[in-house]
PDB file of N, CA and C in Angstrom:
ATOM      1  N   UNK A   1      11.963 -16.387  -4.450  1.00  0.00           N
ATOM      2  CA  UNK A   1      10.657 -15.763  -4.400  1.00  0.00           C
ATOM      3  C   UNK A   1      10.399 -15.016  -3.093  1.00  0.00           C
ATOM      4  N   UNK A   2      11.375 -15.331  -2.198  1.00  0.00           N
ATOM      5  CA  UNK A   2      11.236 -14.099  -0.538  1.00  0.00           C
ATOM      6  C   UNK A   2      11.151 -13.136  -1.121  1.00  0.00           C
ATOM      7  N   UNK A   3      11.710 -12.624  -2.532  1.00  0.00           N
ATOM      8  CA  UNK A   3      11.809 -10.712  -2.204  1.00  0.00           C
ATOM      9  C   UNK A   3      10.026 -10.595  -2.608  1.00  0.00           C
ATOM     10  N   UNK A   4       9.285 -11.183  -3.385  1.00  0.00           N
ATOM     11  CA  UNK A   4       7.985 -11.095  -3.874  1.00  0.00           C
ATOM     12  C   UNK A   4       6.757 -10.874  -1.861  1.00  0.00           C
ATOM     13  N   UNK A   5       7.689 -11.299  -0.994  1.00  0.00           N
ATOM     14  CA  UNK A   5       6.770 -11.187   0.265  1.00  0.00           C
ATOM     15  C   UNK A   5       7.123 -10.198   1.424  1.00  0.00           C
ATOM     16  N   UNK A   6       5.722  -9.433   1.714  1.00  0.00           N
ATOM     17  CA  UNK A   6       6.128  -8.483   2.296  1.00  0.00           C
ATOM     18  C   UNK A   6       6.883  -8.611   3.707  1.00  0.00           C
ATOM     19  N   UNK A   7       7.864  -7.893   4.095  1.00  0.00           N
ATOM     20  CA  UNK A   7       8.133  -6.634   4.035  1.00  0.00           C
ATOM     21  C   UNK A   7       8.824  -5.970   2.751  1.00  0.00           C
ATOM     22  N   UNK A   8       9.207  -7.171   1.885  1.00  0.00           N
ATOM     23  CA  UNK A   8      10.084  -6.919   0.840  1.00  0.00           C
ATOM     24  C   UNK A   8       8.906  -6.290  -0.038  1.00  0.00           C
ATOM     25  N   UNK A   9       9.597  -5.489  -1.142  1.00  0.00           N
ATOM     26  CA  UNK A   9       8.713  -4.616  -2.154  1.00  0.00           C
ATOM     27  C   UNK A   9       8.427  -5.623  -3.707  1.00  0.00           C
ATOM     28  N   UNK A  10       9.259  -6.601  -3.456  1.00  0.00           N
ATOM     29  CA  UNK A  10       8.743  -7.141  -4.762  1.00  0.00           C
ATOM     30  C   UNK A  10       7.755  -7.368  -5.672  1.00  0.00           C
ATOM     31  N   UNK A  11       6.636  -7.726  -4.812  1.00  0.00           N
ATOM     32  CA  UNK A  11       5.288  -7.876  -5.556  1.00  0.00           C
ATOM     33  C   UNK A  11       4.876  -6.437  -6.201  1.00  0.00           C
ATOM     34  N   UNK A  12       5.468  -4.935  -5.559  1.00  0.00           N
ATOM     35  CA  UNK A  12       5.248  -4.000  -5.982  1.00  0.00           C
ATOM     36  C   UNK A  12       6.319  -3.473  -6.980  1.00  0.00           C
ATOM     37  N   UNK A  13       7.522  -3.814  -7.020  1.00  0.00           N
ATOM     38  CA  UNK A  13       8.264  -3.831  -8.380  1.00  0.00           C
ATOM     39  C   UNK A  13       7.483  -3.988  -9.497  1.00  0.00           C
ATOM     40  N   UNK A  14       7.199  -5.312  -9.277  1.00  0.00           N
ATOM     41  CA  UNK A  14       6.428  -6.647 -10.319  1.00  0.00           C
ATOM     42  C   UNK A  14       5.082  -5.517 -11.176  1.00  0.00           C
ATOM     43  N   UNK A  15       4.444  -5.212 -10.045  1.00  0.00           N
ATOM     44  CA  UNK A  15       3.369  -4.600 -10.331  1.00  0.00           C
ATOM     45  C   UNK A  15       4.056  -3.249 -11.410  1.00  0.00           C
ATOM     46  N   UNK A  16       4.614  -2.219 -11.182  1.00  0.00           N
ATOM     47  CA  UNK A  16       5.397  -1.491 -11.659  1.00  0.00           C
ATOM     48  C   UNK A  16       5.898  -1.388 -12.685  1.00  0.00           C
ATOM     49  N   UNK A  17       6.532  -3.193 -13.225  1.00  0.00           N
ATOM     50  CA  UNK A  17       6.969  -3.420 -14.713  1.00  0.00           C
ATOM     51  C   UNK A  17       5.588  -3.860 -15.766  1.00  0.00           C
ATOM     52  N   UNK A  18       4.406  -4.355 -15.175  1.00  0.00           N
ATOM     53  CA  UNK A  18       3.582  -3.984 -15.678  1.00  0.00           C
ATOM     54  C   UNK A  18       2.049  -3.215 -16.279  1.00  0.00           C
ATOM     55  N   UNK A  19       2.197  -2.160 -15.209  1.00  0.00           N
ATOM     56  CA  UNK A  19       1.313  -1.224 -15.216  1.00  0.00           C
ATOM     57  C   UNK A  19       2.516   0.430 -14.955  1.00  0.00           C
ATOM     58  N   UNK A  20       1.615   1.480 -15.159  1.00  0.00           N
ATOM     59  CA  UNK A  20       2.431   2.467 -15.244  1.00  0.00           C
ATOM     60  C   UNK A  20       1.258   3.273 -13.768  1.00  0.00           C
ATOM     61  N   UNK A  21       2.461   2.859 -12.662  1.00  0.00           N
ATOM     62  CA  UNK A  21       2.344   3.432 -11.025  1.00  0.00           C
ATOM     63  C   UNK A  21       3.005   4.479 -10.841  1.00  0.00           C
ATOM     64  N   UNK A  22       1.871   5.776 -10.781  1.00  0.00           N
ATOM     65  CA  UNK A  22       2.832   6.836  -9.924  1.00  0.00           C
ATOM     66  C   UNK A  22       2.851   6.699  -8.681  1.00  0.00           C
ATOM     67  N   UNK A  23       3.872   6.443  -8.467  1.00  0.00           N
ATOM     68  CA  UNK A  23       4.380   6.153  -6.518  1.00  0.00           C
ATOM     69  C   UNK A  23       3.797   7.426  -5.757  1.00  0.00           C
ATOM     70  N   UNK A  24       3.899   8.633  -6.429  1.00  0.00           N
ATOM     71  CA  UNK A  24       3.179   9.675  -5.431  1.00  0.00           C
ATOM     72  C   UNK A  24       2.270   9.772  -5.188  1.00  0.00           C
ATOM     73  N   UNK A  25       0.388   9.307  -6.292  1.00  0.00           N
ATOM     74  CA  UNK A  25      -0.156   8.840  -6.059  1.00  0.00           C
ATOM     75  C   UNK A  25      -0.905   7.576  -5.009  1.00  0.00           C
ATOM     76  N   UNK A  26       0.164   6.766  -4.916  1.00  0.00           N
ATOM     77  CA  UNK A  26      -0.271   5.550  -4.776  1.00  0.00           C
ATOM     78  C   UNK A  26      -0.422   5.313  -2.914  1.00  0.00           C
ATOM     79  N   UNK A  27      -0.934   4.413  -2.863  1.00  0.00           N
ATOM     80  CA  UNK A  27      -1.012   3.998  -1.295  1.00  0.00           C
ATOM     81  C   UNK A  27      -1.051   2.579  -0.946  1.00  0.00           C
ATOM     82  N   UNK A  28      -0.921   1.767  -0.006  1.00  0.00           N
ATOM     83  CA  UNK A  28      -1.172   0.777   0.307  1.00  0.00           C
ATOM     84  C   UNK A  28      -2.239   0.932   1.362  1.00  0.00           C
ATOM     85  N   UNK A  29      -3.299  -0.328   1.534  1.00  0.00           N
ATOM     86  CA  UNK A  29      -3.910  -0.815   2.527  1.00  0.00           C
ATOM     87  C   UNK A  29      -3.658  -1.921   3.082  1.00  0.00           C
ATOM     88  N   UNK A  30      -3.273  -2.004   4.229  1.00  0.00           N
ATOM     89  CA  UNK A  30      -2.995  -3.548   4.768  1.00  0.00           C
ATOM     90  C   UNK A  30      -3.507  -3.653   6.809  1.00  0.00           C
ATOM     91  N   UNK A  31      -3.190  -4.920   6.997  1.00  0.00           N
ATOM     92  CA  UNK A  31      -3.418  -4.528   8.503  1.00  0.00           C
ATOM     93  C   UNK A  31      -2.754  -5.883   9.032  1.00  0.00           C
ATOM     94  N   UNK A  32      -1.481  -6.034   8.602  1.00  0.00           N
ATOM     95  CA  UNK A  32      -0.516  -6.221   9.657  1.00  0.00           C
ATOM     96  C   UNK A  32       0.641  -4.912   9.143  1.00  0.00           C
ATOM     97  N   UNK A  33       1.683  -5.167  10.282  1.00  0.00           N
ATOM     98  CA  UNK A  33       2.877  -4.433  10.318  1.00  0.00           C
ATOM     99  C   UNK A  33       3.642  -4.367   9.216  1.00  0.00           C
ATOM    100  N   UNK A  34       3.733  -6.060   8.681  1.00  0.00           N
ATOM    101  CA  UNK A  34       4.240  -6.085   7.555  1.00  0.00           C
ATOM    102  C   UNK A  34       3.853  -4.952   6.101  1.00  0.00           C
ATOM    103  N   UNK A  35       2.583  -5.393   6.395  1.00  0.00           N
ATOM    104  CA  UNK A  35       2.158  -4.110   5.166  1.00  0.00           C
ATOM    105  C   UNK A  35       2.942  -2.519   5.356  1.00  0.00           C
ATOM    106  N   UNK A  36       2.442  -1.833   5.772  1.00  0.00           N
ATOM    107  CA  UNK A  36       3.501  -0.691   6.295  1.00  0.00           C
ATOM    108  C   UNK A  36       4.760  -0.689   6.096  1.00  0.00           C
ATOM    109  N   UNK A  37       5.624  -1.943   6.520  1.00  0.00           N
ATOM    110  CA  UNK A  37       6.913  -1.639   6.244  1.00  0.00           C
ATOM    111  C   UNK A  37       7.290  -1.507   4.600  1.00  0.00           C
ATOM    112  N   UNK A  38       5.986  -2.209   4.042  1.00  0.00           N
ATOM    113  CA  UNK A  38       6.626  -2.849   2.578  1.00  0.00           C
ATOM    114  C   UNK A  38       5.694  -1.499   1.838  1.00  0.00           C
ATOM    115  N   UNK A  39       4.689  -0.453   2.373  1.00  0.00           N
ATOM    116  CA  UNK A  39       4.368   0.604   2.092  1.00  0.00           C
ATOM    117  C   UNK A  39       6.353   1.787   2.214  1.00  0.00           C
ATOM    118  N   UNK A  40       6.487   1.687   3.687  1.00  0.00           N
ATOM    119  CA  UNK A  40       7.463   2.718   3.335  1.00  0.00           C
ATOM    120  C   UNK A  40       8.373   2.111   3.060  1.00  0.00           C
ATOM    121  N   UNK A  41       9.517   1.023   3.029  1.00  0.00           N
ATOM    122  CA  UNK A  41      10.182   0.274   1.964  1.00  0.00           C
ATOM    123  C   UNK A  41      10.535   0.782   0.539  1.00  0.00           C
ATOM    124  N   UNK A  42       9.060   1.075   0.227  1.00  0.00           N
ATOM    125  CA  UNK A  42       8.339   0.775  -1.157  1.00  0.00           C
ATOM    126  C   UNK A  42       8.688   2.698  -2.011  1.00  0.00           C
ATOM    127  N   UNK A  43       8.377   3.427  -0.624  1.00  0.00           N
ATOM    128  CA  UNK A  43       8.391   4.926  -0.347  1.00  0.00           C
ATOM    129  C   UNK A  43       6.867   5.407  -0.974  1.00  0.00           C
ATOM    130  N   UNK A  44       6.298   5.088  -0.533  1.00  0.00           N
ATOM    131  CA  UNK A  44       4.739   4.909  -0.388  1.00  0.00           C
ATOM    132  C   UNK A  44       4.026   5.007   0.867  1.00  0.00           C
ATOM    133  N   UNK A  45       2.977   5.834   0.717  1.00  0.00           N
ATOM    134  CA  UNK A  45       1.983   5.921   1.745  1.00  0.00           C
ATOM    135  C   UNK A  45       1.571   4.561   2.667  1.00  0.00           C
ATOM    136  N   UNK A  46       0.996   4.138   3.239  1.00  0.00           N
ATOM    137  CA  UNK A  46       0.699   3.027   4.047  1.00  0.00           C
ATOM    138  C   UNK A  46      -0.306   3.482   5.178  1.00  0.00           C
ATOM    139  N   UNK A  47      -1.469   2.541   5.307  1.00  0.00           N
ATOM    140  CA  UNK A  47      -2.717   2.745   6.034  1.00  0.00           C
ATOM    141  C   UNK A  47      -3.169   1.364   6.955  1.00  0.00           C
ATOM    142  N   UNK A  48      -3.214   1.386   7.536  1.00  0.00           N
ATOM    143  CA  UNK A  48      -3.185   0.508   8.264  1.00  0.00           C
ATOM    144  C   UNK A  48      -4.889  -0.173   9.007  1.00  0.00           C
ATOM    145  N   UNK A  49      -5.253  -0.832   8.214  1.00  0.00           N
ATOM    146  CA  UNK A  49      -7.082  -1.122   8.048  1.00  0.00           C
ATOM    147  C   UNK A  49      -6.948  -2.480   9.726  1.00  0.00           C
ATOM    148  N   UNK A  50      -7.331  -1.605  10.812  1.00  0.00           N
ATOM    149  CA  UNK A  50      -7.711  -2.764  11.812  1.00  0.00           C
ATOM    150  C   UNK A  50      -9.118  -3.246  12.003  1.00  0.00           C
ATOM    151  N   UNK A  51     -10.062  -2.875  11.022  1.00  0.00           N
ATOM    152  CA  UNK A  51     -11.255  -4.547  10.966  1.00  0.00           C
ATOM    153  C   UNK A  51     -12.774  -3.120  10.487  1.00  0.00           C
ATOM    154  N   UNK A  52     -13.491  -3.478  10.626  1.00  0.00           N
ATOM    155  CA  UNK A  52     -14.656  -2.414  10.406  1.00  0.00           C
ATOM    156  C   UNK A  52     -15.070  -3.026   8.853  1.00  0.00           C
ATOM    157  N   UNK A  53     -15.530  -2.032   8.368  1.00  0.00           N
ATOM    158  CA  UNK A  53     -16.445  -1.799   7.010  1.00  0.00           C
ATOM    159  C   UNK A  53     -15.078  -0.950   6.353  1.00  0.00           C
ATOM    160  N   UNK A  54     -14.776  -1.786   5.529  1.00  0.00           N
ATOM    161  CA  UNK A  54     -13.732  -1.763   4.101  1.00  0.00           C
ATOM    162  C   UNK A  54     -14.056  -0.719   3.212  1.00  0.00           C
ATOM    163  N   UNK A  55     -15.283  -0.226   3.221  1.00  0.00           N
ATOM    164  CA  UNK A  55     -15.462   0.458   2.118  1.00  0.00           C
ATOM    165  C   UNK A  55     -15.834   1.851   3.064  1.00  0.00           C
ATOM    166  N   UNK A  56     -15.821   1.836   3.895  1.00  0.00           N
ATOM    167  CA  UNK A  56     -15.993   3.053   4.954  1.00  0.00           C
ATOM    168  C   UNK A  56     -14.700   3.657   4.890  1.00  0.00           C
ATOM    169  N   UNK A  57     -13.751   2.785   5.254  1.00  0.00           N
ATOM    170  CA  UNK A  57     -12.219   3.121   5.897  1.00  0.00           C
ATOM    171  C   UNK A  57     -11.729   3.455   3.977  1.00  0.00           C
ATOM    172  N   UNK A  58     -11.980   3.394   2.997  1.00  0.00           N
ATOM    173  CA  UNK A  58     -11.298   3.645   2.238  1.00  0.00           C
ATOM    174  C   UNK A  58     -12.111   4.727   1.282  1.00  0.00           C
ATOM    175  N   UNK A  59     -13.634   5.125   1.958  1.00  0.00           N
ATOM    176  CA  UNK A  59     -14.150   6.294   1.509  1.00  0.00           C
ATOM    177  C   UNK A  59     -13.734   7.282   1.997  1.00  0.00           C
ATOM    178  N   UNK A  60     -13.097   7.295   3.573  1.00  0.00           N
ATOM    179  CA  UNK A  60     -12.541   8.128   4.141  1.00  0.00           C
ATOM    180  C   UNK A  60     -11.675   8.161   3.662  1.00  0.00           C
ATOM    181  N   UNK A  61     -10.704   7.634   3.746  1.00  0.00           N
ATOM    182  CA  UNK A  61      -9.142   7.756   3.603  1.00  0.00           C
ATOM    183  C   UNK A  61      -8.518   8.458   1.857  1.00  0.00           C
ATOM    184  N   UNK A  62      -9.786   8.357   1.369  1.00  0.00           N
ATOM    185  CA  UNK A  62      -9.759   8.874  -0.125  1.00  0.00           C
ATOM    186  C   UNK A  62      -9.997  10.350   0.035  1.00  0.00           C
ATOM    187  N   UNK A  63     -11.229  10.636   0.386  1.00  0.00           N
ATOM    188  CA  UNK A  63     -11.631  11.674   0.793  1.00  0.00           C
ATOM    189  C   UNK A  63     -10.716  12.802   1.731  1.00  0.00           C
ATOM    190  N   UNK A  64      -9.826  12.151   2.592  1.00  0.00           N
ATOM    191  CA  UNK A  64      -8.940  12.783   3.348  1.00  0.00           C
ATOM    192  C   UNK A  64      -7.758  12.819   3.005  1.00  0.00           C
ATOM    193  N   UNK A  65      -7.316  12.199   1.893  1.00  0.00           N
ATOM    194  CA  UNK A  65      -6.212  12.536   0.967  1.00  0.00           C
ATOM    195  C   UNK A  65      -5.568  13.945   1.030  1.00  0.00           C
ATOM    196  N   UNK A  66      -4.395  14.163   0.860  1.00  0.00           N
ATOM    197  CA  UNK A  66      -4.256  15.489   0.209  1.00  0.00           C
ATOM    198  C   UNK A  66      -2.729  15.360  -0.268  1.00  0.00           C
ATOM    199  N   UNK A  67      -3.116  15.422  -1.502  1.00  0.00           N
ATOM    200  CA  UNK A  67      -1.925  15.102  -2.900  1.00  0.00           C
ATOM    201  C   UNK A  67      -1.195  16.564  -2.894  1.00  0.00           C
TER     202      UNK A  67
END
């Protein structure tokens, strides 16, 4: 069950076999290091949330997208 914890991508495999993820779309939020690695690992975006209002940091970060 190590590959299921990040830095490893497993939990996002997992996710993958049962939902239909476009990876180019997609992003991670996390705020340790680990997250990030298992964002580019993953070959995925990665954002890195160090503390504030959750719904601030991800109105922005939506908003400042560019697909």
């Amino acid at each position: 069950l190590s590959h299921l914890r990040k830095p490893e991508t497993g939990m996002l495999e997992l996710a993958c076999t049962k939902w239909q993820i476009n990876k180019k779309y997609s992003f991670l939020i996390g705020d340790q290091k680990t997250d990030m690695l298992c964002a580019r690992n993953f070959g995925i975006k990665g954002f890195l949330f160090e503390g504030g209002n959750l719904y601030d940091f991800v109105s922005k970060l939506v908003k400042d997208l560019k697909y």
